[in-house]
C-alpha atoms as a PDB file:
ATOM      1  CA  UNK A   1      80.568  75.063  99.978  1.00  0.00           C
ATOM      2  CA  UNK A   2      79.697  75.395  96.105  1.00  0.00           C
ATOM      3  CA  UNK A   3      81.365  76.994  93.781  1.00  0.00           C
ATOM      4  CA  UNK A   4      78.913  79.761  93.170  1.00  0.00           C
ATOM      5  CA  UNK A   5      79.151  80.257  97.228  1.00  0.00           C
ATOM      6  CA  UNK A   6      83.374  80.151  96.741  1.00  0.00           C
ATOM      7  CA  UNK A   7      83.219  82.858  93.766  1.00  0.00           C
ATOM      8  CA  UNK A   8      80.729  84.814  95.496  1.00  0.00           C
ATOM      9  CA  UNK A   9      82.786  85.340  98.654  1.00  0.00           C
ATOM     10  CA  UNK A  10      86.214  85.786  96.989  1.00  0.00           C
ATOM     11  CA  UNK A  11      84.750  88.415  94.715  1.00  0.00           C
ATOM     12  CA  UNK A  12      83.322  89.868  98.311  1.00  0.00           C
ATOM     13  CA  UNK A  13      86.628  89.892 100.177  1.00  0.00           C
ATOM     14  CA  UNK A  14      88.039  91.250  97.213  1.00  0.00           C
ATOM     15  CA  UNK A  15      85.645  94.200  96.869  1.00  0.00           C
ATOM     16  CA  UNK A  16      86.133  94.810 100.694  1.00  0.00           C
ATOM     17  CA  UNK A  17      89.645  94.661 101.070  1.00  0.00           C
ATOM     18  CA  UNK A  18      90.724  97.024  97.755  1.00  0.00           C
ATOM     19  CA  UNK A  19      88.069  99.467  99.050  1.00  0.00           C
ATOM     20  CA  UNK A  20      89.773  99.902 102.140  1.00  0.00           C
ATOM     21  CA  UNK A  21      93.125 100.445 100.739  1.00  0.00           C
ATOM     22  CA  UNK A  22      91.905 102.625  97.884  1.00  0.00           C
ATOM     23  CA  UNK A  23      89.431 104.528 101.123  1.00  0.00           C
ATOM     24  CA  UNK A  24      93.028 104.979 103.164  1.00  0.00           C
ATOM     25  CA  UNK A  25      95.136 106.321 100.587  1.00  0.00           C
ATOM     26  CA  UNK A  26      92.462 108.678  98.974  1.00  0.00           C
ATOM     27  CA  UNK A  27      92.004 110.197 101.842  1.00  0.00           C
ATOM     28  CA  UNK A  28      94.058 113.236 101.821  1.00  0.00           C
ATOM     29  CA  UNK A  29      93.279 113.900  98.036  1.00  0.00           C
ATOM     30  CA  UNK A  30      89.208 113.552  98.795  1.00  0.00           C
ATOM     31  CA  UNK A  31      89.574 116.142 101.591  1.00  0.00           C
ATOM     32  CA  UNK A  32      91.742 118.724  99.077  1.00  0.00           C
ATOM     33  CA  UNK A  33      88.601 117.912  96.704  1.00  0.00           C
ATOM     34  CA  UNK A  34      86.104 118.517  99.657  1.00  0.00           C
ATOM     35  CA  UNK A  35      87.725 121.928 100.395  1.00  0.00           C
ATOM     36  CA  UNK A  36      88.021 123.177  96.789  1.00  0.00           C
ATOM     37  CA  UNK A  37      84.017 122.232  95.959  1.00  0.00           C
ATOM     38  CA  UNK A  38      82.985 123.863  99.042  1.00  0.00           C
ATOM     39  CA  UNK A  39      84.750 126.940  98.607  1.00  0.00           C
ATOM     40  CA  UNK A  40      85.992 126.754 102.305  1.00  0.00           C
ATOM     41  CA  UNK A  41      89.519 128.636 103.079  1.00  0.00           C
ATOM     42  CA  UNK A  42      92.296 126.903 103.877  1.00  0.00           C
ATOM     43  CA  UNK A  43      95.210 128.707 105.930  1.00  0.00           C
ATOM     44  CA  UNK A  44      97.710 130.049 103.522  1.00  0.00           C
ATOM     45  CA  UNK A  45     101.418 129.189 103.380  1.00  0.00           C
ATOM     46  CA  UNK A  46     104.156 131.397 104.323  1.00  0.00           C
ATOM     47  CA  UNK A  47     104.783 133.729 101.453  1.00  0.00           C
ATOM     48  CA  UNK A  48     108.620 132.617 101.774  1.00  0.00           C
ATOM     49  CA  UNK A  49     107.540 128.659 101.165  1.00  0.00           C
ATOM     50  CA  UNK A  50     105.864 130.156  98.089  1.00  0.00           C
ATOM     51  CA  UNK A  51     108.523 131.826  96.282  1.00  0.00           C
ATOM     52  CA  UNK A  52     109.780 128.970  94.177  1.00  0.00           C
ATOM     53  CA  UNK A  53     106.034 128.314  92.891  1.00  0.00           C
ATOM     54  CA  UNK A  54     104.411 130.487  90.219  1.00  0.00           C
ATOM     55  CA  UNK A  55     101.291 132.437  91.355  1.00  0.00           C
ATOM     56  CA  UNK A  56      99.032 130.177  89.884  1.00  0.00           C
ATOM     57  CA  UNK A  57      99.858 127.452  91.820  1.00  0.00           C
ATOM     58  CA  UNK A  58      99.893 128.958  95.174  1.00  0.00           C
ATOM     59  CA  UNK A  59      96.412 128.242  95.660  1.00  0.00           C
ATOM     60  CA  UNK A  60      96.978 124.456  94.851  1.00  0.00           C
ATOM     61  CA  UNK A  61      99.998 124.468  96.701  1.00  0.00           C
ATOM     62  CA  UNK A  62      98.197 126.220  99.922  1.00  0.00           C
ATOM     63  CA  UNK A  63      95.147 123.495  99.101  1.00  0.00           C
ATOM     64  CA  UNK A  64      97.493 120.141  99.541  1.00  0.00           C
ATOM     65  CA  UNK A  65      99.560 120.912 101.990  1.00  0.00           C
ATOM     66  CA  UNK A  66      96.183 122.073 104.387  1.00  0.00           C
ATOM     67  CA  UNK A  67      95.394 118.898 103.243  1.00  0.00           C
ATOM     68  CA  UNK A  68      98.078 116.194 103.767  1.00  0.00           C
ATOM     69  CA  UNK A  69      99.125 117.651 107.020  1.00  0.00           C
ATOM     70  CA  UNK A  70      97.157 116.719 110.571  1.00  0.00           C
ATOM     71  CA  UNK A  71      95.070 116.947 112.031  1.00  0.00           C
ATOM     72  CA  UNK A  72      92.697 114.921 110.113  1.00  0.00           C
ATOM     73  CA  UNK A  73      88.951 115.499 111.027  1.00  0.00           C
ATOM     74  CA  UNK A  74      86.690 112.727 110.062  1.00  0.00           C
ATOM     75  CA  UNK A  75      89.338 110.131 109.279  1.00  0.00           C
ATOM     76  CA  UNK A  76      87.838 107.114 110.557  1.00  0.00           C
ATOM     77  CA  UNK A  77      84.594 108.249 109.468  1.00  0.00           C
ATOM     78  CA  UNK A  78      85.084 108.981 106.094  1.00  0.00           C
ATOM     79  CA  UNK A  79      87.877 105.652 105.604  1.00  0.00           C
ATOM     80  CA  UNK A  80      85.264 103.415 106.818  1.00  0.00           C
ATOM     81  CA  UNK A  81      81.984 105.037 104.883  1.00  0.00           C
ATOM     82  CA  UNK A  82      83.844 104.863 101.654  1.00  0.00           C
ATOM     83  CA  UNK A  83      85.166 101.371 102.255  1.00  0.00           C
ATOM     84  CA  UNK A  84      81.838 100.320 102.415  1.00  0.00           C
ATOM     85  CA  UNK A  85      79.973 102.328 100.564  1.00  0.00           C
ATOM     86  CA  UNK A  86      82.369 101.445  97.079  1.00  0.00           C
ATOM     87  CA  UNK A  87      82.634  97.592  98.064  1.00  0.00           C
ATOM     88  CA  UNK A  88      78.579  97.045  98.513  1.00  0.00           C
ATOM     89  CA  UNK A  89      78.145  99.490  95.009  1.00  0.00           C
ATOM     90  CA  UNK A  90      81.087  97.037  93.551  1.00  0.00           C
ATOM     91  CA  UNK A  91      79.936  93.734  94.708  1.00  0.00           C
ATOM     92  CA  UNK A  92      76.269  94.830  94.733  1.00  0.00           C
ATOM     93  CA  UNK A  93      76.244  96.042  91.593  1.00  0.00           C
ATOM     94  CA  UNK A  94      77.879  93.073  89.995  1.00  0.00           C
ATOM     95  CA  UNK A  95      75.558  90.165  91.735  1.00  0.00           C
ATOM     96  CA  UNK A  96      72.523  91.852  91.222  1.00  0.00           C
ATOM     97  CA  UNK A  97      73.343  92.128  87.328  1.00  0.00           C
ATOM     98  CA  UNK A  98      73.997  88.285  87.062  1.00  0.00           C
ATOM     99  CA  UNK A  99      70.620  88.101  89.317  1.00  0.00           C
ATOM    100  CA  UNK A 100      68.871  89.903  86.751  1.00  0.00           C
ATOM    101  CA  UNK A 101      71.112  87.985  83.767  1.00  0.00           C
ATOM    102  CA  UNK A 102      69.028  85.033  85.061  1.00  0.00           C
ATOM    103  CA  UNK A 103      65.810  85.968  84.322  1.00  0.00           C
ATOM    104  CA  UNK A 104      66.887  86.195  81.065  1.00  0.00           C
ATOM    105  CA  UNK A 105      66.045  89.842  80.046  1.00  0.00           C
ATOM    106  CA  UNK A 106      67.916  91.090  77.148  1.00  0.00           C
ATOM    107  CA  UNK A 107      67.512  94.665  78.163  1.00  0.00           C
ATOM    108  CA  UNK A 108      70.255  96.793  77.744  1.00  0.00           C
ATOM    109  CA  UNK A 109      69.203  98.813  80.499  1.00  0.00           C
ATOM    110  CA  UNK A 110      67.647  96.356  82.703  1.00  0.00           C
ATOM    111  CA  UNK A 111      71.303  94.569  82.530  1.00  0.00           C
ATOM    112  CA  UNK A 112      73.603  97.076  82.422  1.00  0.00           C
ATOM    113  CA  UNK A 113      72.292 100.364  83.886  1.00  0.00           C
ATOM    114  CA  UNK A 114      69.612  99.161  86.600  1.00  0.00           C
ATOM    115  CA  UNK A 115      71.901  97.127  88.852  1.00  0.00           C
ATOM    116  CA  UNK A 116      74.335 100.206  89.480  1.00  0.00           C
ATOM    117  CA  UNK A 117      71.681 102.676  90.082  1.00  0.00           C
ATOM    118  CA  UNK A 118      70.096 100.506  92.639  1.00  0.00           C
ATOM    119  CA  UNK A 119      72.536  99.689  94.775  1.00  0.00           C
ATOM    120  CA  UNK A 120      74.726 102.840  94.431  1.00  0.00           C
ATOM    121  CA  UNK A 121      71.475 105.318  95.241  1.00  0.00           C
ATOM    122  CA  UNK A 122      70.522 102.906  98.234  1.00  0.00           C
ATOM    123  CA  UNK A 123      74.199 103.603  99.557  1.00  0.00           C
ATOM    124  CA  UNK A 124      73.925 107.098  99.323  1.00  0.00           C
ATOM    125  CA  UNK A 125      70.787 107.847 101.310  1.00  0.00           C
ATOM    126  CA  UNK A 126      72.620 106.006 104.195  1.00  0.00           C
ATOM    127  CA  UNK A 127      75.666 107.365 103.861  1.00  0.00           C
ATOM    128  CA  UNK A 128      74.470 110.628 103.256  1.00  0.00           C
ATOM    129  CA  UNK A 129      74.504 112.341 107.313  1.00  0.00           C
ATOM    130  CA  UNK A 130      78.137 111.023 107.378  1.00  0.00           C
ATOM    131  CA  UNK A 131      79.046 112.442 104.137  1.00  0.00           C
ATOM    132  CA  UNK A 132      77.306 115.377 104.736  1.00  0.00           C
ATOM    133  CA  UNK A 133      79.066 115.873 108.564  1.00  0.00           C
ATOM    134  CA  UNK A 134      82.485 115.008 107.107  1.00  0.00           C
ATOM    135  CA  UNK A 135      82.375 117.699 104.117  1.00  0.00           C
ATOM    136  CA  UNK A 136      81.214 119.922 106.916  1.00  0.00           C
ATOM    137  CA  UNK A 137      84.138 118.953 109.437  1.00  0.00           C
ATOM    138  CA  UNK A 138      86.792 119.815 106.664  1.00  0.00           C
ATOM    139  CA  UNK A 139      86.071 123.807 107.006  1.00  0.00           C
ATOM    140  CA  UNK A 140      88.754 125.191 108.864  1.00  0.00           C
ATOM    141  CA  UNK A 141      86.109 127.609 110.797  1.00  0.00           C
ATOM    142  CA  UNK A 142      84.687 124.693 111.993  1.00  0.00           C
ATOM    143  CA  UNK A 143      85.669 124.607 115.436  1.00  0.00           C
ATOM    144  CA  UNK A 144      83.998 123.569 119.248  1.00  0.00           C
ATOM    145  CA  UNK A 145      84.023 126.059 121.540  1.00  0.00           C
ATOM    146  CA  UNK A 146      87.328 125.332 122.567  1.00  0.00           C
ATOM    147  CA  UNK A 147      89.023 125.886 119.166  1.00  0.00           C
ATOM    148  CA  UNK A 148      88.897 122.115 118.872  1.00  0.00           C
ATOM    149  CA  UNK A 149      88.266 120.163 115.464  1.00  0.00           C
ATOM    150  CA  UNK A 150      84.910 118.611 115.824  1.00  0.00           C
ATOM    151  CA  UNK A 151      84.677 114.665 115.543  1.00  0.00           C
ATOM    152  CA  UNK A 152      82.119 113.494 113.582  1.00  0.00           C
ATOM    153  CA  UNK A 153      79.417 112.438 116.206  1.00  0.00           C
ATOM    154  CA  UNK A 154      79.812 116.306 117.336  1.00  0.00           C
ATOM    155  CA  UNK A 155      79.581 117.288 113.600  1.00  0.00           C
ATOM    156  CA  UNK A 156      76.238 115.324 113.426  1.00  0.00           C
ATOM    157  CA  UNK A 157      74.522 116.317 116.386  1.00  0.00           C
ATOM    158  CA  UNK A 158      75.204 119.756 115.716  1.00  0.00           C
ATOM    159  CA  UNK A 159      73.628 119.618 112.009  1.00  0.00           C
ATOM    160  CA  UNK A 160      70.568 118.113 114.199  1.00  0.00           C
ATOM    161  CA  UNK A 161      70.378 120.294 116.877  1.00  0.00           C
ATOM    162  CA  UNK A 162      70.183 123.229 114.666  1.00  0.00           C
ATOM    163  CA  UNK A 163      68.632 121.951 111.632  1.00  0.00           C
ATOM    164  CA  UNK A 164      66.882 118.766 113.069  1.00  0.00           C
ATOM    165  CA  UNK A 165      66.868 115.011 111.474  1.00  0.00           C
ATOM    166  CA  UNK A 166      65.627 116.478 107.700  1.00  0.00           C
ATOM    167  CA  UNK A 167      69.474 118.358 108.323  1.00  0.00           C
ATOM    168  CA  UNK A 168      70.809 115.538 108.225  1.00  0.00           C
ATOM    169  CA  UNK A 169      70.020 114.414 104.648  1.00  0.00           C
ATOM    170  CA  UNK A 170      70.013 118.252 103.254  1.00  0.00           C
ATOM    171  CA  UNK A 171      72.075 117.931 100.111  1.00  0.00           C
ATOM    172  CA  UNK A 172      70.321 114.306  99.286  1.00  0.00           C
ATOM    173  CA  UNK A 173      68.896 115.106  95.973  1.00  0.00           C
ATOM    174  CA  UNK A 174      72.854 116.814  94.701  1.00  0.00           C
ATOM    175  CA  UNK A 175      74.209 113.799  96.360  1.00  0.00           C
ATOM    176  CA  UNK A 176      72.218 111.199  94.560  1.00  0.00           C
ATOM    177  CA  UNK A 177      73.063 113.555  91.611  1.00  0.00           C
ATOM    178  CA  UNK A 178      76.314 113.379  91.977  1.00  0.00           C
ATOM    179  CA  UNK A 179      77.086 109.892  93.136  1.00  0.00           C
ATOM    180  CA  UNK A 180      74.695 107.650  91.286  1.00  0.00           C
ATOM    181  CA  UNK A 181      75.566 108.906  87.374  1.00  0.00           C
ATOM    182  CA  UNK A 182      79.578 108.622  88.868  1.00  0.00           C
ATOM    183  CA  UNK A 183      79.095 105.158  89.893  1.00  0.00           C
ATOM    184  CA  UNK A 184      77.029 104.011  86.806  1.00  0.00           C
ATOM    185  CA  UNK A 185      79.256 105.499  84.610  1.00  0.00           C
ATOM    186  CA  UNK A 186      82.234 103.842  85.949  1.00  0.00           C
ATOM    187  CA  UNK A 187      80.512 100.642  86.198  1.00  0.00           C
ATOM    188  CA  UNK A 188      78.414 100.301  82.719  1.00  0.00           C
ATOM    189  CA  UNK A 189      82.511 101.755  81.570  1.00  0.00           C
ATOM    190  CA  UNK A 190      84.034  98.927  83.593  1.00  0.00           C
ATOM    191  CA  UNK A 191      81.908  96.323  82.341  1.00  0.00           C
ATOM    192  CA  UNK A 192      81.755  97.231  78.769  1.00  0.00           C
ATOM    193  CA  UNK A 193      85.441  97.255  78.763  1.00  0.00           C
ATOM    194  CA  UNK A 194      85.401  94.143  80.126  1.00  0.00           C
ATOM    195  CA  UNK A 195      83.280  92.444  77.694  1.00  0.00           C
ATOM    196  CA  UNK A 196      85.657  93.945  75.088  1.00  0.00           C
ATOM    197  CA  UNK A 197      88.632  92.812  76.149  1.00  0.00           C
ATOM    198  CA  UNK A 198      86.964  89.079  76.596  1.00  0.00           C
ATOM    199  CA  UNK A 199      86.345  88.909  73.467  1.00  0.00           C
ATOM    200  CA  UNK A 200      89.445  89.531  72.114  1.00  0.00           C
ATOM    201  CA  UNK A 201      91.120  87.315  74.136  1.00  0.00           C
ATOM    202  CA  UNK A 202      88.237  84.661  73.028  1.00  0.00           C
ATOM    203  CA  UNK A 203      89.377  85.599  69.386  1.00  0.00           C
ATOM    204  CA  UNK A 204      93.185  84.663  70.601  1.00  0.00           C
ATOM    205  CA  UNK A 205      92.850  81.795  72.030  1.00  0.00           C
ATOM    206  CA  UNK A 206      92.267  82.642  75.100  1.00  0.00           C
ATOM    207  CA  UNK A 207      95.261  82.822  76.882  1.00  0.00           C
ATOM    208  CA  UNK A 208      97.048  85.798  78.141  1.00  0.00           C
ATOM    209  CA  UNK A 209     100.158  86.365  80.687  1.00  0.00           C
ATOM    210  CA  UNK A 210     100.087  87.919  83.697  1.00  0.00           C
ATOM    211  CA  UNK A 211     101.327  91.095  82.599  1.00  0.00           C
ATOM    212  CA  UNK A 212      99.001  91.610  79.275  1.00  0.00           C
ATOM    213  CA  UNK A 213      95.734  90.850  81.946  1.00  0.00           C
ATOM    214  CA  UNK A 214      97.194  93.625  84.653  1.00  0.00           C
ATOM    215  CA  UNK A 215      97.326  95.707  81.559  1.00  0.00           C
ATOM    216  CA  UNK A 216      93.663  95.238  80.463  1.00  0.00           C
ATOM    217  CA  UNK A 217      93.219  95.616  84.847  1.00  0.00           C
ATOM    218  CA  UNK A 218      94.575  99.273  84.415  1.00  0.00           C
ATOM    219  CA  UNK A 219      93.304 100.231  81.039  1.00  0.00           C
ATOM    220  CA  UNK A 220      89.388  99.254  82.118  1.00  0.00           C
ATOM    221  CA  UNK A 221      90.051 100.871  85.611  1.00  0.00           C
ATOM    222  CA  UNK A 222      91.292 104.032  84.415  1.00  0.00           C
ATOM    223  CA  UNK A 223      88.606 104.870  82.057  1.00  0.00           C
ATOM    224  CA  UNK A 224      86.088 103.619  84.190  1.00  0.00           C
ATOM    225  CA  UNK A 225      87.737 106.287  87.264  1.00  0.00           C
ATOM    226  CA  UNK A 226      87.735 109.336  84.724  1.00  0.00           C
ATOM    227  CA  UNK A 227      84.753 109.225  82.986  1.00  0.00           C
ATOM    228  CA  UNK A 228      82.891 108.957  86.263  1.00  0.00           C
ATOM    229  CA  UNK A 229      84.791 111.716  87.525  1.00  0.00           C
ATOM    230  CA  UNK A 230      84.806 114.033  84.719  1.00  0.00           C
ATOM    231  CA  UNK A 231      81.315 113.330  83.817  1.00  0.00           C
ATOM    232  CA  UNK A 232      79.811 114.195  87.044  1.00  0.00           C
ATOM    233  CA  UNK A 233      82.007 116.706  88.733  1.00  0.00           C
ATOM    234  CA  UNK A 234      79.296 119.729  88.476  1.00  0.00           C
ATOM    235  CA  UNK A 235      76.916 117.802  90.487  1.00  0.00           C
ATOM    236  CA  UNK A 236      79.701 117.741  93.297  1.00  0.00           C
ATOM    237  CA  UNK A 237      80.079 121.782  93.348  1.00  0.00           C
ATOM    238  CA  UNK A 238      75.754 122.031  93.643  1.00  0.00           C
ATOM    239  CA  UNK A 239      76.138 119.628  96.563  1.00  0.00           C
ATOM    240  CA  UNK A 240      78.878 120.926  98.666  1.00  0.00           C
ATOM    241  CA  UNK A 241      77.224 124.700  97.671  1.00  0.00           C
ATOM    242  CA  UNK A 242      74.158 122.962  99.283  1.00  0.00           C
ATOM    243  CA  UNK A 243      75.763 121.947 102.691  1.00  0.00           C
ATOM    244  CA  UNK A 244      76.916 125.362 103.014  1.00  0.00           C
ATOM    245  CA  UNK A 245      73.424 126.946 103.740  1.00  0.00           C
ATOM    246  CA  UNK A 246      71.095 124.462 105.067  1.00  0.00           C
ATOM    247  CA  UNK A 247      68.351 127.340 103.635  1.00  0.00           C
ATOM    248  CA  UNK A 248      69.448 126.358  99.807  1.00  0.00           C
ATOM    249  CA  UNK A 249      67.110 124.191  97.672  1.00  0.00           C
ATOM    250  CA  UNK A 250      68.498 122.346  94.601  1.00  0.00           C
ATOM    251  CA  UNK A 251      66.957 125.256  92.462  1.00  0.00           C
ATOM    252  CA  UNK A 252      68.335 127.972  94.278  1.00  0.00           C
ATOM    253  CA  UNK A 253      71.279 126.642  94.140  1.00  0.00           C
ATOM    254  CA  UNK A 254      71.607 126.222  90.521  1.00  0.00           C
ATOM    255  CA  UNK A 255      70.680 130.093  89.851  1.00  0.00           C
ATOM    256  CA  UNK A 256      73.013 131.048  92.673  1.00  0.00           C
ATOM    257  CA  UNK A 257      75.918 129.307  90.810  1.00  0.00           C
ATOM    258  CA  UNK A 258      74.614 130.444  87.168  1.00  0.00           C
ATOM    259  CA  UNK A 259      74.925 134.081  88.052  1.00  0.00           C
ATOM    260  CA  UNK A 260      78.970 134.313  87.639  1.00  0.00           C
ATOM    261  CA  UNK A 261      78.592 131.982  84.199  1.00  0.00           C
ATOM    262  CA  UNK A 262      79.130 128.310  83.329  1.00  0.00           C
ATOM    263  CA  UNK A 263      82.493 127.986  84.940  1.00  0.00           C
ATOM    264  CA  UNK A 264      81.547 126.487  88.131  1.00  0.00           C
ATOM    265  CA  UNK A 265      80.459 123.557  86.025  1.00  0.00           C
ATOM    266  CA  UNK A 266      84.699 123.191  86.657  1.00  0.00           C
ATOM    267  CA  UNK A 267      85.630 124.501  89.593  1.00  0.00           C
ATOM    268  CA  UNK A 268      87.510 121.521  91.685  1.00  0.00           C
ATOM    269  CA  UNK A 269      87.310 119.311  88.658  1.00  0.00           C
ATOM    270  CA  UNK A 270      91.290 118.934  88.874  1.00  0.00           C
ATOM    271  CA  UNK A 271      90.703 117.720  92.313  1.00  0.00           C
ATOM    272  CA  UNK A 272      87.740 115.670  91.500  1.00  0.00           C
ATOM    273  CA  UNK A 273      90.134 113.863  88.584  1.00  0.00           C
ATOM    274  CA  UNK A 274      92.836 112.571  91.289  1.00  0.00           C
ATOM    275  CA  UNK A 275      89.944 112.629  94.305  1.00  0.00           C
ATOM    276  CA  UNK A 276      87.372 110.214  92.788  1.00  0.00           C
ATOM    277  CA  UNK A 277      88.951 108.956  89.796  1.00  0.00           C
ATOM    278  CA  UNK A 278      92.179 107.386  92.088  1.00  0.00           C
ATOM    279  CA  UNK A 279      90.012 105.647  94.466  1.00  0.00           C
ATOM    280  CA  UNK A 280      87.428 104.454  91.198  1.00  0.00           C
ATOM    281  CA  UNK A 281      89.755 103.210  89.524  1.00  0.00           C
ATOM    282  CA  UNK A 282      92.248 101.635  92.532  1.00  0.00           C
ATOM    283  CA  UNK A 283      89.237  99.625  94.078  1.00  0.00           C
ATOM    284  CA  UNK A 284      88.774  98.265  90.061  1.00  0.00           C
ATOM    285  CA  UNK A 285      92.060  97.371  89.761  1.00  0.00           C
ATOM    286  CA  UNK A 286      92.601  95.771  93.060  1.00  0.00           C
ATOM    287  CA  UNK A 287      89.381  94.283  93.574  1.00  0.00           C
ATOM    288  CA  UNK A 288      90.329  92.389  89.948  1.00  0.00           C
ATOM    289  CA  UNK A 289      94.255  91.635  91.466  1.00  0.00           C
ATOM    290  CA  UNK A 290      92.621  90.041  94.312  1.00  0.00           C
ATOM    291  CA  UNK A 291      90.623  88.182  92.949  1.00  0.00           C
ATOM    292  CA  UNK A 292      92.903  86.311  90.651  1.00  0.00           C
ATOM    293  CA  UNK A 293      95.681  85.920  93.085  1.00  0.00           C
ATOM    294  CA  UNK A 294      93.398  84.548  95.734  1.00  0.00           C
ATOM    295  CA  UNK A 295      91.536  82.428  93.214  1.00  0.00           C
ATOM    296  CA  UNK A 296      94.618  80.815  92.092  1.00  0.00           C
ATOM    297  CA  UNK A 297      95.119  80.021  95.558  1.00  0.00           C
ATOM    298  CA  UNK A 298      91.273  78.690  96.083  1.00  0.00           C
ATOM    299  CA  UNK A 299      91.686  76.780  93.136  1.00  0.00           C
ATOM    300  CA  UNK A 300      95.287  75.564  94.289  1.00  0.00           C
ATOM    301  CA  UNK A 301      93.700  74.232  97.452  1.00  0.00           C
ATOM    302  CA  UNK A 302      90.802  72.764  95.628  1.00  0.00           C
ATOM    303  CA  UNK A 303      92.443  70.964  93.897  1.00  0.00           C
ATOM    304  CA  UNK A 304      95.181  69.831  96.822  1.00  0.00           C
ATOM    305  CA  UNK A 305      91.705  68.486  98.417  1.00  0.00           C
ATOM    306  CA  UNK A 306      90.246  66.675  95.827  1.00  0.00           C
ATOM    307  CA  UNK A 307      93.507  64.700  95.068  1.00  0.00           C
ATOM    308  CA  UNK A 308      93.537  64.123  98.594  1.00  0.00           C
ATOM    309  CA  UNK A 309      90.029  62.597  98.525  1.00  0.00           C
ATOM    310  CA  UNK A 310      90.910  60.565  95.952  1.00  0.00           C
ATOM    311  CA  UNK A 311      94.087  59.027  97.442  1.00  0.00           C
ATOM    312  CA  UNK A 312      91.995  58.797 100.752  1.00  0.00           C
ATOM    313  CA  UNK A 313      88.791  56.725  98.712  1.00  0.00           C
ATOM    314  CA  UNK A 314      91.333  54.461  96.506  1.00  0.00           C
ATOM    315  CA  UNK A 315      92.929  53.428  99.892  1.00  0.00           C
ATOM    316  CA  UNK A 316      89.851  52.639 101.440  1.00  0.00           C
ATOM    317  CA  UNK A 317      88.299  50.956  98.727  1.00  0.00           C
ATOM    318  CA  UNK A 318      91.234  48.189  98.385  1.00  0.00           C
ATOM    319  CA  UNK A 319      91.898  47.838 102.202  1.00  0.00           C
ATOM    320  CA  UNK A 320      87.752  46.894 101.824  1.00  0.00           C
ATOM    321  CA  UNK A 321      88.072  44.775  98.955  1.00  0.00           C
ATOM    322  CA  UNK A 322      91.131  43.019 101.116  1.00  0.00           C
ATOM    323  CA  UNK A 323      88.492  41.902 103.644  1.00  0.00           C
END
C-alpha cells in the first residue's frame, strides 16, 4: 500500500469514526434545535419543577428536558445521516482540494471555496427526505393513528403519499441555504486556521508538544463550529418554516417571516450555537486526535516492518554469500 493510499485511509477512518461520536452525542441538542426552529410545542413541565427557574428560562427548561428524555424519534436515522453526511463533507472536502491543488490553480476560490461547496451541496440533496422526515418526526403532534411516534420510513411515506416524491425534497433550496454556507464557512475557517498555525510553528522550529497541538486542535475547531453556526442560523428558521406547510415557496416564506420584523433572523440561534457548532467543531477536533494517534501507530508499525525487512534481507544475503 503507498503512502498516499495509508494517509488517505487514516484521514478516512478518522473522519468516519469522530462523526459518529460527535452524530451520537449531538443528538439530543440537534433535536432541542429542531423543535425551537420549527416552532413546534413541546409538552410543558409541571409548574412545581419550574419554581426554582426564572420565567425566562422556563421555555428553555421545558425545550431540553422534551428533548433529552425518550422516546427518541428518528434516532438511528438522524445518528447515521449525520455521521455520514459530516465525514464525506470532511474527507470530501479535503481530497478534492489537494485534487484541485494538483492542477496547480492558484485560485483562491477554486482552492479554498469550491471543494466544500461541492461535496457539502451533493450531500444535502441526498440527505435531504431524511432530514426533512426527521425535523418532521420531532413535532410532538406527530403521531400514527394509534398515538404512536412515527419511525422514519412511516414519516417518509407519509410526506409521499400526501405530497408525492417532489415532497420529499420540499425545503431543498433553504436546505442547501442553510447547510452549504455552514459547511464552507467552517471549512475555508478550519483550513485557514490551519495554515496559520503551520506557519508559526514553521517559524519555531517546528516542534510542538502534545498539549500546545490539542490546543491549536480546539482553537481551529471552535471557530470553525461558531462561525458556521452563527453565520447561517437564519437560513435554518426559513427551512424548518418551509417543512411546516408543504404549500410555502422560499419567497413566501421570507415575507411570511418579515411581517413580525428582523428577529426571526435569531430565533433558535442559542440552540443552533450548542446544536451545530458542538458537533462542527467535535468531528474537527476528533477527526485531527485520530489521526495523529493512529498515525503514530501506522508509522510505529512501519517502521517495526521495515527493520524487520532489513534484518530478514541481511540474513539472507550472508547465509547466500556462505554458499
Amino acid at each position: 500500500m503507498s503512502p498516499s493510499s495509508n494517509t488517505d485511509g487514516l484521514s478516512f477512518f478518522s473522519s468516519l469514526g469522530a462523526a459518529g461520536i460527535a452524530a451520537a452525542i449531538n443528538f439530543p441538542l440537534w433535536r432541542a434545535s429542531a423543535i425551537a426552529h420549527s416552532g413546534f410545542t413541546p409538552p410543558a413541565l409541571p409548574a412545581q419543577s419550574m419554581t426554582f427557574l426564572p420565567s425566562s428560562m422556563r421555555n428553555s427548561a421545558s425545550l431540553y428536558k422534551h428533548a433529552m428524555t425518550g422516546p427518541f424519534p428518528g434516532l438511528p436515522a438522524v445518528v447515521g445521516g449525520m455521521t455520514w453526511a459530516r465525514c464525506t463533507i470532511f474527507f470530501g472536502s479535503d481530497l478534492l482540494r489537494s485534487l484541485v491543488k494538483e492542477t496547480g490553480t492558484e485560485n483562491a476560490f477554486m482552492v479554498n471555496v469550491l471543494p466544500a461547496f461541492t461535496v457539502s451541496s451533493f450531500v444535502q440533496v441526498v440527505n435531504m427526505p431524511i432530514i426533512r422526515a426527521t425535523i418532521t418526526q420531532q413535532d410532538p403532534s406527530f403521531k400514527t393513528s394509534t398515538g404512536n411516534n412515527m419511525t422514519t420510513v412511516q414519516a417518509l411515506k407519509h410526506i409521499y403519499s400526501n405530497n408525492g416524491i417532489a415532497g420529499l425534497w420540499h425545503g431543498t433550496s433553504a436546505g442547501l441555504l442553510k447547510t452549504v454556507p455552514k459547511y464552507v464557512v467552517s471549512i475555508v475557517v478550519k483550513d485557514y486556521i490551519g495554515e496559520l498555525q503551520k506557519s508559526r510553528n514553521e517559524e519555531r522550529g517546528g516542534q510542538i508538544g502534545k498539549g500546545e497541538m490539542a490546543m491549536q486542535s480546539a482553537q481551529k475547531s471552535l471557530a470553525a463550529g461558531i462561525c458556521g453556526a452563527v453565520l447561517t442560523n437564519p437560513a435554518d428558521v426559513i427551512r424548518n418554516e418551509m417543512f411546516k406547510d408543504d404549500a410555502l415557496s422560499l419567497p413566501q416564506t421570507l415575507r411570511n417571516l418579515n411581517k413580525g420584523g428582523w428577529k426571526w433572523m435569531l430565533r433558535g440561534v442559542d440552540k443552533n450555537l450548542i446544536a451545530v457548532a458542538a458537533p462542527v467543531a467535535t468531528t474537527i477536533f476528533l477527526t485531527d486526535l485520530f489521526k495523529d494517534v493512529f498515525g503514530n501507530e501506522i508509522r510505529e508499525s512501519g517502521e517495526v516492518a521495515r527493520r524487520a525487512t532489513r534484518k530478514l534481507t541481511r540474513r539472507f544475503t550472508n547465509a547466500e554469500g556462505k554458499k
